[in-house]
Protein backbone atom coordinates (compact mmCIF):
# COMPACT_ATOMS: atom_id res chain seq x y z
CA UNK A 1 4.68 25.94 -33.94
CA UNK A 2 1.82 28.50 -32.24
CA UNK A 3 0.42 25.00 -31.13
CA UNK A 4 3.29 23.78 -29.82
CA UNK A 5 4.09 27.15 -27.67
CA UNK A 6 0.41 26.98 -26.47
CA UNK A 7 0.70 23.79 -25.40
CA UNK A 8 4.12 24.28 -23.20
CA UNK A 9 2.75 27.56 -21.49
CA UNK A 10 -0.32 26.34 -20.84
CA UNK A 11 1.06 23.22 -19.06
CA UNK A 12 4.14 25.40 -17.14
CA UNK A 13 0.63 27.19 -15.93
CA UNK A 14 -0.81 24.07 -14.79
CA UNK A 15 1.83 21.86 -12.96
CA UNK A 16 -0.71 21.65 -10.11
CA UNK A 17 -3.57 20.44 -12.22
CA UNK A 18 -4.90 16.41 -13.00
CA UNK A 19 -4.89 15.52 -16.29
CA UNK A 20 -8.36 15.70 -15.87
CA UNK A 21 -8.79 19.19 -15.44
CA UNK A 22 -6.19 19.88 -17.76
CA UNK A 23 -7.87 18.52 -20.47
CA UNK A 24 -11.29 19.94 -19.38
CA UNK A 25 -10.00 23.21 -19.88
CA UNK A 26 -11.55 25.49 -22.59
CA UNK A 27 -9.10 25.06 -25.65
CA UNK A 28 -9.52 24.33 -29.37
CA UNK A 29 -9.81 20.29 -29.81
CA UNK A 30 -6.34 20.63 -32.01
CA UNK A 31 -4.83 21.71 -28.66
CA UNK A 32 -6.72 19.52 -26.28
CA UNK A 33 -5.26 16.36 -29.30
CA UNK A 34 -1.77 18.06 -28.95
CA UNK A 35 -1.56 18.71 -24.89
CA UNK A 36 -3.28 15.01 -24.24
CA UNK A 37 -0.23 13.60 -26.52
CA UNK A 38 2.53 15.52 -24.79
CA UNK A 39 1.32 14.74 -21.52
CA UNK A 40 1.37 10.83 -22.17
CA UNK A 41 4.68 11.52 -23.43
CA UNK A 42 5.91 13.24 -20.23
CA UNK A 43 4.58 10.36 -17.96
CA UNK A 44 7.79 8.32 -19.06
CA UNK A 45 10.02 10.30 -17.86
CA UNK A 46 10.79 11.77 -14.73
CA UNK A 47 10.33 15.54 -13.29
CA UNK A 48 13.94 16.36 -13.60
CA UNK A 49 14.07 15.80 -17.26
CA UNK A 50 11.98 19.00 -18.37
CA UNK A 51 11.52 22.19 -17.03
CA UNK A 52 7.97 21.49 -16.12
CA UNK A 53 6.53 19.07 -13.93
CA UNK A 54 4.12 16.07 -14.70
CA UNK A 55 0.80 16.44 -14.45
CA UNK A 56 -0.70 15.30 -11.25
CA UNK A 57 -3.16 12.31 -11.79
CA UNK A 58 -5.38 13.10 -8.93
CA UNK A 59 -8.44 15.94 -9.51
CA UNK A 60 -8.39 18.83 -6.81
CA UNK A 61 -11.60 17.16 -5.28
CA UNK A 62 -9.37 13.62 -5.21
CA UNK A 63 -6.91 15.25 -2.84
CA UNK A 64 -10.15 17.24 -1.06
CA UNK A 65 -11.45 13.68 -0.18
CA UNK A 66 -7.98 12.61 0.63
CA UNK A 67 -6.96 15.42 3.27
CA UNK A 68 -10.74 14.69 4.42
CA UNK A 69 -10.69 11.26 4.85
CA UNK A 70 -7.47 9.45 4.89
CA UNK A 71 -7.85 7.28 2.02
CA UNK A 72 -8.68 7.09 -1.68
CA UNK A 73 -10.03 3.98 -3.88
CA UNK A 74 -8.85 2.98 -7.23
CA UNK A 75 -11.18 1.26 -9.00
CA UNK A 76 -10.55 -1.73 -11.07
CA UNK A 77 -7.06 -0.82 -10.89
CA UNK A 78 -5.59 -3.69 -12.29
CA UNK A 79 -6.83 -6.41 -15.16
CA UNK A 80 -7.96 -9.63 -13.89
CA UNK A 81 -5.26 -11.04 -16.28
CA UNK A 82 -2.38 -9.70 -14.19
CA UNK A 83 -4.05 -10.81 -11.10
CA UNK A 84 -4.73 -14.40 -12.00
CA UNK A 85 -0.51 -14.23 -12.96
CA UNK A 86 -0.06 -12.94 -9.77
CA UNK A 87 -2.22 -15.99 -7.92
CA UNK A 88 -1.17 -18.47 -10.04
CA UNK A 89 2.57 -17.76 -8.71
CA UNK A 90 1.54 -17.52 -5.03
CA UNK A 91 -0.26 -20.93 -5.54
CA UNK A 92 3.15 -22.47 -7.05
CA UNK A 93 5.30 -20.71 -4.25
CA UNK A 94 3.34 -22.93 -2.19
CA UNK A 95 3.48 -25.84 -4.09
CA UNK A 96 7.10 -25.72 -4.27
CA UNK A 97 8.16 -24.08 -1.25
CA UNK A 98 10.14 -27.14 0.07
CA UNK A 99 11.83 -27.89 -3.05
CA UNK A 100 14.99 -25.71 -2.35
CA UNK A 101 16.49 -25.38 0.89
CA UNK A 102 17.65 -21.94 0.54
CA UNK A 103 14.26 -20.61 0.17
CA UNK A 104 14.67 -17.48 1.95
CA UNK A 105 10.79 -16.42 2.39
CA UNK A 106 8.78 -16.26 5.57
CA UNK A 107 5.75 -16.65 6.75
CA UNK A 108 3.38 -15.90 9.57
CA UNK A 109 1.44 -18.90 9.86
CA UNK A 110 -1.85 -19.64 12.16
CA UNK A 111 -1.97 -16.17 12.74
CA UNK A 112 -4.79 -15.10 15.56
CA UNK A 113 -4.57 -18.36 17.45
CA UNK A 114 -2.33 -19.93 19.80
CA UNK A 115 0.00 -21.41 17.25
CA UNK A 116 0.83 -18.21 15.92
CA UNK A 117 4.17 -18.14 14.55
CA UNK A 118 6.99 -17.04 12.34
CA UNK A 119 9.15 -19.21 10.34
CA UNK A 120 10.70 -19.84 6.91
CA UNK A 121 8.09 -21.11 4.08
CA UNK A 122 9.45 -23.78 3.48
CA UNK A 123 9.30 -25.18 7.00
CA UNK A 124 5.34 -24.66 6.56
CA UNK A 125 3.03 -27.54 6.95
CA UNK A 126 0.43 -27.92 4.43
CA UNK A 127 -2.44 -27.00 6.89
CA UNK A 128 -0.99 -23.28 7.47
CA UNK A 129 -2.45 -22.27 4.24
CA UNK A 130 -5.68 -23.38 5.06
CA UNK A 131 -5.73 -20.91 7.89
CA UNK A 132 -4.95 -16.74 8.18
CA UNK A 133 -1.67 -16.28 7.32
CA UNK A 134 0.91 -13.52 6.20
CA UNK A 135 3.68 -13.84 3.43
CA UNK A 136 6.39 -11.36 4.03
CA UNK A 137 8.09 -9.22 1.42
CA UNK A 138 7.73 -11.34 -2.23
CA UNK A 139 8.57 -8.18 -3.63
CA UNK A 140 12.32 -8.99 -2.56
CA UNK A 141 12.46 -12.23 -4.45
CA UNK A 142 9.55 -12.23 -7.34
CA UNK A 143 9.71 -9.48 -10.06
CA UNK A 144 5.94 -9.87 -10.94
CA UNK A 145 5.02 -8.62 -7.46
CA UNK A 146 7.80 -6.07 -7.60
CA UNK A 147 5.78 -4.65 -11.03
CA UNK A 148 2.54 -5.04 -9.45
CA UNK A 149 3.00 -3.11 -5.97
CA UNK A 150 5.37 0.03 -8.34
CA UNK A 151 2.89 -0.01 -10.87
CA UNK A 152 4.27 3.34 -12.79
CA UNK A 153 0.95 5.05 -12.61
CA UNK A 154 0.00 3.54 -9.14
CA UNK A 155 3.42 4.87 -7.86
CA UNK A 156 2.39 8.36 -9.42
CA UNK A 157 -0.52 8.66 -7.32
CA UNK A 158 1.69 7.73 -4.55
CA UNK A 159 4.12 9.94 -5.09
CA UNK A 160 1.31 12.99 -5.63
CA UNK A 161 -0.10 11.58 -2.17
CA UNK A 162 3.36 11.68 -0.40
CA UNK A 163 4.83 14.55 -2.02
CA UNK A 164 7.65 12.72 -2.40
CA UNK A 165 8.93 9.42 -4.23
CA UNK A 166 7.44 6.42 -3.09
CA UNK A 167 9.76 3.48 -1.96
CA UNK A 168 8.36 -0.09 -0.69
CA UNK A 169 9.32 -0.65 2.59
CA UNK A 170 7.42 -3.80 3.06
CA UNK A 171 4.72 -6.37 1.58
CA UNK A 172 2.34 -8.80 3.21
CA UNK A 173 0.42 -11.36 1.05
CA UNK A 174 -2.71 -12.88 2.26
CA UNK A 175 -5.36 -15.73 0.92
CA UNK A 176 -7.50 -15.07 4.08
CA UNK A 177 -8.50 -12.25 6.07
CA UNK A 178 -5.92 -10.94 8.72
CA UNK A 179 -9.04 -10.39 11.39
CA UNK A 180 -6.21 -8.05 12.73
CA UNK A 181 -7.11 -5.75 15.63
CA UNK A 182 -7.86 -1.91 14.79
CA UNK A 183 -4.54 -0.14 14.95
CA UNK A 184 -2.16 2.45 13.39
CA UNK A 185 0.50 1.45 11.36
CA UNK A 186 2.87 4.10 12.77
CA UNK A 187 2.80 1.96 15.77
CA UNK A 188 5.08 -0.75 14.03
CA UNK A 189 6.85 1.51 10.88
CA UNK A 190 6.44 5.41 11.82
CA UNK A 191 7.89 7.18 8.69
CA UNK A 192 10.72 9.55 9.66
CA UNK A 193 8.78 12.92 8.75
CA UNK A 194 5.43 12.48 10.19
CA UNK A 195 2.62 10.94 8.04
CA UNK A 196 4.69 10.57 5.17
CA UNK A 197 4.19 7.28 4.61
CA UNK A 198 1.30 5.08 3.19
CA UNK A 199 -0.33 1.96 2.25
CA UNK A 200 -1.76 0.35 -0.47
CA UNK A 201 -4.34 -2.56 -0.31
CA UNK A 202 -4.44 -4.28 -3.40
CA UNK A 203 -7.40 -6.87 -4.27
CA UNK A 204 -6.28 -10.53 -5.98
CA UNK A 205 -10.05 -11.28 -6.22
CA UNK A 206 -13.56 -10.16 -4.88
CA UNK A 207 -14.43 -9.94 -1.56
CA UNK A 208 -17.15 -11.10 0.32
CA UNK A 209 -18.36 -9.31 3.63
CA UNK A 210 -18.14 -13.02 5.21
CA UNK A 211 -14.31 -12.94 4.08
CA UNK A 212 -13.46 -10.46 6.77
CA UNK A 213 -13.08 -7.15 4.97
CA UNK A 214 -10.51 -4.77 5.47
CA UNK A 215 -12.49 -1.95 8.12
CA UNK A 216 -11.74 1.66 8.94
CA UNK A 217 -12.41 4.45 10.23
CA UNK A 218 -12.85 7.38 7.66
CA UNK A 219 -11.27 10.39 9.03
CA UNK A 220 -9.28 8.70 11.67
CA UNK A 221 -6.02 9.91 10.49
CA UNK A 222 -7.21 13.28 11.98
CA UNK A 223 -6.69 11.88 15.50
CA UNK A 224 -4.22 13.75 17.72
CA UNK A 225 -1.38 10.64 17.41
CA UNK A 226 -0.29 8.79 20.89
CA UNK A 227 2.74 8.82 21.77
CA UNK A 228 4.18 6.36 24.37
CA UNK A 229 6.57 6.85 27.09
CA UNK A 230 9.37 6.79 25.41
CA UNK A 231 8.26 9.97 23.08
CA UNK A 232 7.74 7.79 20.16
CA UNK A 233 4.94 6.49 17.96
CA UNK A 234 6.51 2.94 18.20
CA UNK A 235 4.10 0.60 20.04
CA UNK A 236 5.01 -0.70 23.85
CA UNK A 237 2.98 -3.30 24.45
CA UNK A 238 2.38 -3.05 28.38
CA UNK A 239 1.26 0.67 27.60
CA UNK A 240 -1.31 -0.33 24.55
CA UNK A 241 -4.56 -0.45 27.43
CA UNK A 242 -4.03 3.17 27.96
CA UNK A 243 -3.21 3.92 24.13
CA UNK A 244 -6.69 2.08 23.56
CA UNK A 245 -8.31 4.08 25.77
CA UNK A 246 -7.20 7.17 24.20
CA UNK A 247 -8.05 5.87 20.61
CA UNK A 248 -11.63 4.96 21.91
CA UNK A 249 -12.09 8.61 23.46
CA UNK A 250 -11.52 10.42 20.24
CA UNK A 251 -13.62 7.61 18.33
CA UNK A 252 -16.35 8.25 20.41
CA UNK A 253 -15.46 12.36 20.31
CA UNK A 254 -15.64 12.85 16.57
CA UNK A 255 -17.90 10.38 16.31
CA UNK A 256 -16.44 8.64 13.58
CA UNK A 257 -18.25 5.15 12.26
CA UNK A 258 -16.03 2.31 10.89
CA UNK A 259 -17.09 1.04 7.62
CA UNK A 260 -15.96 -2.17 5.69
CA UNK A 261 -14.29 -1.97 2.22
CA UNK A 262 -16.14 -4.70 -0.61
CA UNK A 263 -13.31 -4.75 -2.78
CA UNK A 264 -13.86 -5.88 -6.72
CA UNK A 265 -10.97 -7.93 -7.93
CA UNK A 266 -8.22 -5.03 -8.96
CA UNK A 267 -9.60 -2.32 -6.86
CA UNK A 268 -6.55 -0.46 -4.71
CA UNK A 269 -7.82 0.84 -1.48
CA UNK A 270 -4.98 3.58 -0.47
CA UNK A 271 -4.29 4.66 3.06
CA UNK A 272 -2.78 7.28 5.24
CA UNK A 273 -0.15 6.14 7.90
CA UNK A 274 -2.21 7.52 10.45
CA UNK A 275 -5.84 5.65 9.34
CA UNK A 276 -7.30 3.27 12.12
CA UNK A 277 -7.86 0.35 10.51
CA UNK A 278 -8.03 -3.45 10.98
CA UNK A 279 -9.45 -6.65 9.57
CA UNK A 280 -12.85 -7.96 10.31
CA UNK A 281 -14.39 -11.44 11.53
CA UNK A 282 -14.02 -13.88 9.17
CA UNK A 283 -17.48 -15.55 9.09
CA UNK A 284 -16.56 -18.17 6.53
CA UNK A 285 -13.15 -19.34 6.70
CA UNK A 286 -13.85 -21.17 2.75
CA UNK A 287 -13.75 -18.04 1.61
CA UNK A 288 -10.52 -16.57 0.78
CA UNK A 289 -9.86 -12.99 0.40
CA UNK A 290 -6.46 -12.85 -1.82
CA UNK A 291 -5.10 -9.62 -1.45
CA UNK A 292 -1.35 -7.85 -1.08
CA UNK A 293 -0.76 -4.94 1.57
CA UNK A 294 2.25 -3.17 0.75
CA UNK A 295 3.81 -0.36 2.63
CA UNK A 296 5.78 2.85 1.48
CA UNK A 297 8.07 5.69 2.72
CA UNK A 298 9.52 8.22 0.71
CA UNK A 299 12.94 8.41 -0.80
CA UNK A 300 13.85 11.71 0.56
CA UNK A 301 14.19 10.25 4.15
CA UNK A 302 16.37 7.13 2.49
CA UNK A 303 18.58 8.36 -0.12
CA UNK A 304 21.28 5.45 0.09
CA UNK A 305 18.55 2.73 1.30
CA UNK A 306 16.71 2.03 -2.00
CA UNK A 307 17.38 0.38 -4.89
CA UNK A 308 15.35 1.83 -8.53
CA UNK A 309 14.01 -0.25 -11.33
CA UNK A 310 12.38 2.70 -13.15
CA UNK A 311 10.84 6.44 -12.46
CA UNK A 312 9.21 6.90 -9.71
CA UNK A 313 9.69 2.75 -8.70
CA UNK A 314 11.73 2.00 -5.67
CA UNK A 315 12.10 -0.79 -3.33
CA UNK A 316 13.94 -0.86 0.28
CA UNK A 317 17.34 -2.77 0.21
CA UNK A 318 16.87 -4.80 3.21
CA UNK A 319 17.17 -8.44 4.19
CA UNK A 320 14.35 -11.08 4.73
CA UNK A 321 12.23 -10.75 8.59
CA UNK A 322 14.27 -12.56 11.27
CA UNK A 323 13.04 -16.00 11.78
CA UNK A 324 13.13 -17.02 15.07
CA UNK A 325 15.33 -20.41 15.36
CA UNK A 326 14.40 -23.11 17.86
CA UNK A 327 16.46 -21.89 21.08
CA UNK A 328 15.03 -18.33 20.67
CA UNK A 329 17.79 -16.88 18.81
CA UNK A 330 16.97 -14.79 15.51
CA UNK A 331 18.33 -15.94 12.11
CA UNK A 332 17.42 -14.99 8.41
C-alpha cells in the first residue's frame, strides 16, 4: 500500500513531466517497476477519468526544441509492416478506382504543370499517377489511414504540442514529391486561435534527396505572420508578390537557412502552422516519395464538428473537396 501512495503522489507532483523524466527520477527500482506500470495503464484512458493527468510523452528539452524551432521528428515512428498495408491499399485504390461509380475520392492530378487539375479518382487516366499528384482526405473513406494519421500515441504528442485535442481536418497522399512552393499553411486553413494547429508528415518509404524532399525553414514559425487586406491570414492571390516580399525580408533578417528532411520509412516529421515550408525539385521523377500529410486543429474550437473513434482520436465531419464539373460549376 506505501508503494501504491508513493506512486500516486509522486505522479499528482509530476503531471508536467515525460515519462522519461519521470522514470529517471531517483526512486527505489520497486517504485520505478510500479510507476512505469501505472503509467502504461493511464495511457488508455483519457484525462478526465482520474484526478491526475497523463504523463506528457515529450522531455522538457523536446518542447525546448519545439518552441525553438517549429518542428519535432519522430523517428521510425511506424513499422514497415503497417506501411507496406498502407501502400498496398493506395496501390489497389488505384487499381480499382473505376470499378464503382460512386467513388467519392478526389484527386489533384498533374499537379505543377499546365494540366493541373481537380477531379474525382475515378475519372483519372492511368498516366496521372505517373506524375505529382495529391489524394484528398482517405481518412474519410479508409479506416487503415484513419488508424494511421490518430495513431493513439502520435495523437498524444499532438495533443501535448497543441494543448488541446487533436482533430484531422484534412489528409493529402502523395507517391511523388509535391515540388510545392515555400508557403504557410495558415494561408489556406488558419486555425481559429492562432497557431493552434499542426501538421504531420508521415513517411510510406525512404526518401531520396533526388525525390524532392520536404524543405523548411527551422525557426520560421517565429516570423511576425502577414496578414492581407482583408485582416486575415487567408491567402489573396493578387496580394501574394507583396506577402513574398515580406517573407523574403525576414528570411534574409534572421537569417534563417532552409534545410531538406531525408526521411527513413516511418519517420513523422511534425510541424507548426506557422513553419515555411515547401517541396523541393524533383530530380528524378522514377523515384517516388510515398508519404501522407495530414492536418489538425483542436477540438476546443469545434466541439459539434468532429466525430471520435477513441481518446484523444478525432476526425472532422465534413464532405469530400468540391470537384469542379465541366461548365465550371462545383459538385461533390
Amino acid at each position: 500500500m506505501w508503494l501504491e501512495a508513493s506512486v500516486f503522489e509522486f505522479m499528482l507532483s509530476a503531471e508536467n513531466m515525460s515519462v522519461r523524466e519521470v522514470v529517471a527520477k531517483s526512486l527505489p527500482k520497486s517504485v520505478k517497476f510500479l510507476l512505469k506500470a501505472t503509467i502504461a495503464t493511464t495511457r488508455k484512458f483519457s484525462d478526465k477519468k482520474f484526478r491526475f493527468r497523463r504523463a506528457s510523452s515529450l522531455t522538457a528539452e523536446d518542447f525546448k526544441f519545439w518552441h525553438e524551432n517549429g518542428y519535432f521528428v519522430l523517428d521510425n515512428f511506424f513499422n514497415p509492416e503497417r506501411l507496406e498495408r498502407i501502400n498496398t491499399l493506395i496501390a489497389q485504390i488505384w487499381q480499382n478506382r473505376a470499378n464503382d461509380s460512386n467513388n467519392p475520392l478526389v484527386v489533384d492530378i498533374f499537379t505543377g504543370t499546365d494540366q493541373a487539375r481537380r477531379i474525382l479518382l475515378k475519372d483519372a487516366p492511368d498516366d496521372a499517377r505517373t506524375i505529382p499528384y495529391k489524394l484528398n482526405d482517405l481518412f474519410l473513406e479508409l479506416e487503415e489511414v484513419r488508424n494511421l494519421i490518430l495513431d493513439l500515441e502520435l495523437c498524444q504528442v499532438l495533443n501535448d504540442l497543441l494543448e488541446g485535442e487533436p482533430m484531422v481536418c484534412n489528409s493529402l497522399s502523395f507517391e511523388r514529391g509535391s515540388q510545392q512552393g515555400f508557403h504557410f499553411d495558415t494561408f489556406y486553413m488558419p486555425p481559429v486561435v492562432p497557431n493552434k494547429m499542426l501538421a504531420t508528415w508521415i513517411a510510406l518509404e525512404d526518401c531520396s534527396l533526388d525525390a524532392g524532399p520536404l524543405t523548411y525553414y527551422p525557426g520560421s514559425h517565429k516570423i511576425e505572420p502577414y496578414y492581407f487586406s482583408d485582416g486575415k491570414l487567408n491567402a489573396i492571390q493578387e496580394e501574394m508578390p507583396l506577402c513574398e516580399s515580406y517573407i523574403q525580408q525576414q528570411v534574409e533578417k534572421y537569417n534563417l537557412k532552409p534545410k531538406k528532411f531525408s526521411a527513413k520509412a516511418g519517420d513523422v516529421f511534425i510541424w507548426h502552422a506557422q513553419l515555411l515550408h515547401g517541396g523541393s525539385e524533383i530530380k528524378n521523377m522514377n523515384l517516388t516519395r510515398k508519404s501522407i500529410v495530414t492536418h489538425y486543429f483542436r477540438i476546443n474550437e469545434h466541439p459539434r464538428d468532429y466525430i471520435t473513434i477513441g481518446n484523444y482520436r478525432h476526425y472532422m465531419k465534413r464532405s469530400h473537396q468540391n470537384v469542379p464539373s465541366s461548365c465550371g460549376e462545383q459538385r461533390q
